[in-house]
Protein backbone atom coordinates (compact mmCIF):
# COMPACT_ATOMS: atom_id res chain seq x y z
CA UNK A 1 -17.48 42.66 14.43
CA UNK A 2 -14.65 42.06 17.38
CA UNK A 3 -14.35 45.43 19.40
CA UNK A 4 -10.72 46.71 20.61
CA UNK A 5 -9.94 46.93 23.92
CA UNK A 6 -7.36 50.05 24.65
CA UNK A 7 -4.27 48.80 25.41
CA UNK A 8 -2.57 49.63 28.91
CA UNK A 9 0.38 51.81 29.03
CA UNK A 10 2.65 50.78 31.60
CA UNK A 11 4.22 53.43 33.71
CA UNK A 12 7.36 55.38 31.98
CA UNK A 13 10.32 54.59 33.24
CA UNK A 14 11.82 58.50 34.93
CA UNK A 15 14.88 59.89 33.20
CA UNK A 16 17.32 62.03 34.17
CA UNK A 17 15.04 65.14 32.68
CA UNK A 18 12.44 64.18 34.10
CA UNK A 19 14.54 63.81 37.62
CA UNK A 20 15.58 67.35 37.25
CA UNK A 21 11.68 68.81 36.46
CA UNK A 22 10.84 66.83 39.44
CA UNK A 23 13.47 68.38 41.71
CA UNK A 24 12.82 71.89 40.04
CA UNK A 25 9.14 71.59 41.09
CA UNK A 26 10.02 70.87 44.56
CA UNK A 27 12.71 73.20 45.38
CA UNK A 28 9.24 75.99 43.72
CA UNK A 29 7.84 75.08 47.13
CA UNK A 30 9.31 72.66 49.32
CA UNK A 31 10.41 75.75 51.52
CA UNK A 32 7.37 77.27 51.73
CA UNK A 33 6.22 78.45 55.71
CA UNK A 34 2.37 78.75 55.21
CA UNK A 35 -0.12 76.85 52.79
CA UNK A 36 -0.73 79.90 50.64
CA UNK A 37 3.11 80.33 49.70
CA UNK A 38 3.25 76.26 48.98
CA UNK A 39 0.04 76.67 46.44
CA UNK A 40 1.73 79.72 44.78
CA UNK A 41 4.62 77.87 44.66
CA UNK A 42 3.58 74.60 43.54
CA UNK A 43 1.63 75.80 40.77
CA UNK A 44 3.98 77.96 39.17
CA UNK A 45 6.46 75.53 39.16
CA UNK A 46 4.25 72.81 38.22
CA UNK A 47 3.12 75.24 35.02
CA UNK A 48 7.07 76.24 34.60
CA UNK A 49 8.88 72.51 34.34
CA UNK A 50 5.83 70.79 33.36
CA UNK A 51 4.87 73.38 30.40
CA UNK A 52 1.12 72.89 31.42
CA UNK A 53 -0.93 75.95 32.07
CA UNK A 54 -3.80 75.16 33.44
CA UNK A 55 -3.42 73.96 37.32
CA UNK A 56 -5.76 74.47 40.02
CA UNK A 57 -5.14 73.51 43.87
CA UNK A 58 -8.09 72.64 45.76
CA UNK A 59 -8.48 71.90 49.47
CA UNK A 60 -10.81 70.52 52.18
CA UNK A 61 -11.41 68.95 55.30
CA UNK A 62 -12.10 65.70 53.64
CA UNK A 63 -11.82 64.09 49.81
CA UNK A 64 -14.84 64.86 48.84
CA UNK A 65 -14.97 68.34 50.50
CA UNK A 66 -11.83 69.35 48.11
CA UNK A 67 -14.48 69.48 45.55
CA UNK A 68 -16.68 72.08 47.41
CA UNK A 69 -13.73 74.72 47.44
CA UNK A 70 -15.10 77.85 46.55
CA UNK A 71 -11.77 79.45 46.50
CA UNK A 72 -9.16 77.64 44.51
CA UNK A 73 -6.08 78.76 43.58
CA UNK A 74 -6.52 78.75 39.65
CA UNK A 75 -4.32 79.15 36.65
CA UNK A 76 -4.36 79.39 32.57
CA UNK A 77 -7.93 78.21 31.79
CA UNK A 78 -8.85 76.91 34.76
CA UNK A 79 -10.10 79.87 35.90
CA UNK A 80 -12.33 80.34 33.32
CA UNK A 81 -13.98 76.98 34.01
CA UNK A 82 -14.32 77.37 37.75
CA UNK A 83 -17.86 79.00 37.48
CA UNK A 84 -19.43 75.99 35.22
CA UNK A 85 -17.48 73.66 37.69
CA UNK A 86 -18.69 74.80 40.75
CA UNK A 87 -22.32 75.42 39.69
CA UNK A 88 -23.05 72.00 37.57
CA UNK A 89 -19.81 69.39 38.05
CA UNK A 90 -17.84 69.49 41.43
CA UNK A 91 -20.27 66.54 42.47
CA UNK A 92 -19.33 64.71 39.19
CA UNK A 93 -15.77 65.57 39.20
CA UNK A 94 -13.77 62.20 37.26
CA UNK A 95 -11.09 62.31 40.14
CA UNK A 96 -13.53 61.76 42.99
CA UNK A 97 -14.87 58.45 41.40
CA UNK A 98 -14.31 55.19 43.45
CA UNK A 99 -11.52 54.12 41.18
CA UNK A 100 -9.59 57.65 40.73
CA UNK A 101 -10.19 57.68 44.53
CA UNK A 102 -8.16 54.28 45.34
CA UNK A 103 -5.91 55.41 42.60
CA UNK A 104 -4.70 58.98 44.57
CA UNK A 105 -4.87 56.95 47.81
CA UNK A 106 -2.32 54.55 46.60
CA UNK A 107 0.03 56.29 44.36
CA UNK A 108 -0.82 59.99 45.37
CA UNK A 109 -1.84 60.71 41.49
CA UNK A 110 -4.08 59.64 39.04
CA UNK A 111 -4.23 60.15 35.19
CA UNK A 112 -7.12 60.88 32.99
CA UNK A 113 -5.88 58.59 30.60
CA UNK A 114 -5.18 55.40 33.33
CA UNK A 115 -8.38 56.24 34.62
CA UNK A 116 -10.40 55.95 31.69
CA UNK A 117 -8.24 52.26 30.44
CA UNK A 118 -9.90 50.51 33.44
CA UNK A 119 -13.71 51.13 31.92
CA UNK A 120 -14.87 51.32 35.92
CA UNK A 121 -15.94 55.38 35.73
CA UNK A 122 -19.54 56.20 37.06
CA UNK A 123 -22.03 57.67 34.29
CA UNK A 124 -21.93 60.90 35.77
CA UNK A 125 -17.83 60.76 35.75
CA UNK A 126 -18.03 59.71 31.82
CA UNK A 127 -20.68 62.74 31.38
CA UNK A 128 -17.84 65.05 33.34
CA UNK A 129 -14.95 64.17 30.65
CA UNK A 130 -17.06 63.86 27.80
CA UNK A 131 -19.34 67.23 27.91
CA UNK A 132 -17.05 69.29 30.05
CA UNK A 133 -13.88 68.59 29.66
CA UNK A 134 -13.61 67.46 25.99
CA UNK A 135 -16.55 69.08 24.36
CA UNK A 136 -16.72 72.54 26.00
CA UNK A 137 -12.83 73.12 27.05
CA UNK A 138 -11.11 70.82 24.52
CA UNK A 139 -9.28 68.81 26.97
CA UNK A 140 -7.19 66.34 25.98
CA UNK A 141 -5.25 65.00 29.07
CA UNK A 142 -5.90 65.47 32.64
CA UNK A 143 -4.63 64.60 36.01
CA UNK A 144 -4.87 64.87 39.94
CA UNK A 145 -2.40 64.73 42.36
CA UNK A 146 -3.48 64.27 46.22
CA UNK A 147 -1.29 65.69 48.97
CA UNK A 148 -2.27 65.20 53.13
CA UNK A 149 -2.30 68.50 54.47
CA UNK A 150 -2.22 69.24 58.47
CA UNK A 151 -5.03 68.21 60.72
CA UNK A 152 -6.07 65.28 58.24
CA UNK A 153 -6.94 68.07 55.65
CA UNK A 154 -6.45 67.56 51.77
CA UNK A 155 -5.37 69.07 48.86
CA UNK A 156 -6.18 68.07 45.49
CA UNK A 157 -4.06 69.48 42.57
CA UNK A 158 -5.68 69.19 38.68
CA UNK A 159 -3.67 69.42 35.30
CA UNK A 160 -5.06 70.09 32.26
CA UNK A 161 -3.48 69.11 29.17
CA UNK A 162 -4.65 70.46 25.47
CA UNK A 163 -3.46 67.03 23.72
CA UNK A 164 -2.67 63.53 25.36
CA UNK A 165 0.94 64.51 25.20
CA UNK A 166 0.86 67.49 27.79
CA UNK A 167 0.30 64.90 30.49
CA UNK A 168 2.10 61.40 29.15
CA UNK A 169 3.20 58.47 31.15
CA UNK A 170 6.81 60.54 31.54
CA UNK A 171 4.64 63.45 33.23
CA UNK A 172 2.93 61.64 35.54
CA UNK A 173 6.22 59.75 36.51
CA UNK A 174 7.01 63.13 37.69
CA UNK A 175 4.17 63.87 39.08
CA UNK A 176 4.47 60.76 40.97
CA UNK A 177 7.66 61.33 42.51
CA UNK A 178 6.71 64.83 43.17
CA UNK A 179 3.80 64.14 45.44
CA UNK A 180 5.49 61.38 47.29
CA UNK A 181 8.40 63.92 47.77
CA UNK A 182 6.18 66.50 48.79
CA UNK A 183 3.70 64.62 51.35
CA UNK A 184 5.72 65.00 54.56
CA UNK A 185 6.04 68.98 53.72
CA UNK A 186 2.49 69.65 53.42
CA UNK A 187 1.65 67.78 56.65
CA UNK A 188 3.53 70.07 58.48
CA UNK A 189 2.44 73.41 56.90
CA UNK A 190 1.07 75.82 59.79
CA UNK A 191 -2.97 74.79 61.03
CA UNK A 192 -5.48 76.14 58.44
CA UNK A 193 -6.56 79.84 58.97
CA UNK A 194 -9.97 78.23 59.55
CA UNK A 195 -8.97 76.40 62.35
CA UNK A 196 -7.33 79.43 63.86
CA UNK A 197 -10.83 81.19 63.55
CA UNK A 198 -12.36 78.73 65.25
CA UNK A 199 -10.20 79.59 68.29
CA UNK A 200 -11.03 82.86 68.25
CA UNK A 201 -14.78 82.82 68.01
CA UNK A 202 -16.45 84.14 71.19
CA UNK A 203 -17.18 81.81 74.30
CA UNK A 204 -20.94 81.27 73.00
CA UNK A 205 -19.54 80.88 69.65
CA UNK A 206 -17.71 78.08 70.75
CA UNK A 207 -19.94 76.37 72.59
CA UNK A 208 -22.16 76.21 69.62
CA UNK A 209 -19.20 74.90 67.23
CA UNK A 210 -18.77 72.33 69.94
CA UNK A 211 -22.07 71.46 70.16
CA UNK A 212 -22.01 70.98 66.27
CA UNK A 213 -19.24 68.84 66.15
CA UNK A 214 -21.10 66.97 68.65
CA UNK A 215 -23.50 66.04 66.41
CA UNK A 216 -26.26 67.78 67.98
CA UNK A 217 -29.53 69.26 66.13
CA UNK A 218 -30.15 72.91 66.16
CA UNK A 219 -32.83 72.16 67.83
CA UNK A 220 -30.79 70.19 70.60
CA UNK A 221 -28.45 72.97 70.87
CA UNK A 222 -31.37 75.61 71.30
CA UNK A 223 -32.63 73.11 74.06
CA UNK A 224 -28.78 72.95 76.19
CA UNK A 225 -28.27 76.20 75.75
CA UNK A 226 -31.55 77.42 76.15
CA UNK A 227 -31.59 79.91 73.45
CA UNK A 228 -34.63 80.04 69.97
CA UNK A 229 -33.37 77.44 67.30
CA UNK A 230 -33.62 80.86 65.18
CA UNK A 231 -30.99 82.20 67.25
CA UNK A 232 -28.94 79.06 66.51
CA UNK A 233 -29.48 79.32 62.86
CA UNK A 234 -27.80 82.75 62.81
CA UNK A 235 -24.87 81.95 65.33
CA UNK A 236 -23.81 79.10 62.63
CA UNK A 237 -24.57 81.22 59.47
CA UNK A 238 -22.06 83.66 61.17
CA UNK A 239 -19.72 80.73 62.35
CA UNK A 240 -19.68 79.48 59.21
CA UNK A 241 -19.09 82.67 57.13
CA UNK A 242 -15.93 83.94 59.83
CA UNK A 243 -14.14 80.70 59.44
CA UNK A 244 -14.76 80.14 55.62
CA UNK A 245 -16.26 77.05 56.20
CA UNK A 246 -18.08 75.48 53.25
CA UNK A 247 -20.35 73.46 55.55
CA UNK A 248 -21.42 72.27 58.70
CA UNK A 249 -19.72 68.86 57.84
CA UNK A 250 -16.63 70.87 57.57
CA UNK A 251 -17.02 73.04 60.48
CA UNK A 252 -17.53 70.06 62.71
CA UNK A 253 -14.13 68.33 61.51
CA UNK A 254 -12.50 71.15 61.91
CA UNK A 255 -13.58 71.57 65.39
CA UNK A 256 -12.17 68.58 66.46
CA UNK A 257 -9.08 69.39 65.48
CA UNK A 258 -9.32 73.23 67.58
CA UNK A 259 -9.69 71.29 71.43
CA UNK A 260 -12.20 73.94 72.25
């Protein structure tokens, strides 16, 4: 018995409704003067003119950081599946798979749907849509849109659909247009209250943030700065918990960024 393959849906050619959502969303937040206004911004517009309530904004020092978040800017039932997220799927999250990852690259967004056509999704991505997003949340359409932030940071933006409709080749048009409209904003929102902590750690602090993004051991550190490794255990347990740092991956490329 012949299988089917799914068929490819070519991208929807944009309207002149969908041009005005798409200049609604961005005049929600194009005017925004720190990264927490554009979020609240985005999102609300994104839930108004797209009639999707669930949106979350995640962001990080790298693209697979975004995923390690801890505090997202959630809304509709997105919220509700943050705890389950963070404590069994970040890691297996469908857009950080290889192909949803040269998908945002390229085009800035990514669709559930176009990801799941091209049959190139790891096991664990497939386990991701099929027990977590279908099965326990009733998903039925999803997508991601990737915006640079300052300092090389990113920001990752989900949609979650209840039928394939909520997010259709006409909504990710938009979605399209939005984020390429929207890229040179966000890379010019003010440095990350993270990197601003870094500058105002103490002078040992510092050294040991530098010594981090060095690449040096704790051990090495307690060695050039002639302190226990104990000691330098609990300066970077502090460090990290002042600047809201999810890790010492994410301390260190921040770092770089503060010219200590």
């Amino acid at each position: 018995m012949a299988t089917t393959t799914p068929t490819w849906t070519p991208p929807a050619i944009l309207d002149v409704e969908d041009y005005r959502k798409a200049f609604e969303i961005i005049s929600g937040c194009h005017d925004a003067s720190t990264l927490t206004q554009f979020r609240e911004g985005l999102v609300e517009s994104l839930c108004r003119h797209l009639d999707v309530a669930n949106v979350s904004f995640f962001s990080g020092s790298t693209f697979h950081l975004v995923f390690e978040d801890t505090e997202p800017l959630t809304s509709g039932m997105t919220a509700k599946m943050l705890p389950e997220y963070q404590e069994r799927w970040a890691s297996h999250d469908v857009f950080g798979s290889p192909v949803a990852v040269r998908q945002l690259l390229t085009s800035s967004v990514a669709s559930l749907d176009e990801l799941e056509q091209q049959h190139k999704l790891p096991p664990s991505s497939e386990a991701y849509v099929r027990h977590f997003l279908h099965e326990r949340w009733h998903v039925g359409s999803a997508a991601g849109m990737r915006l640079p932030l300052a300092g090389g940071r990113i920001a990752l933006v989900g949609l979650f659909g209840k039928t394939a409709a909520d997010l259709g080749p006409h909504e990710i048009g938009v979605l399209r247009l939005v984020g390429q409209q929207l890229a040179p904003v966000t890379k010019r929102l003010p440095i990350e209250p993270a990197l601003q902590a870094i500058r105002s750690l103490t002078g040992r602090q510092r050294e040991v943030v530098k010594l981090v993004a060095d690449g040096q051991s704790n051990a090495q550190i307690a060695d050039i700065l002639c302190i226990a490794e104990d000691s330098v255990k609990k300066y970077i347990t502090r460090i990290l918990h002042q600047t809201g740092c999810q890790s010492r991956l994410e301390l260190a490329l921040i770092a770089r960024d503060a010219t200590l």
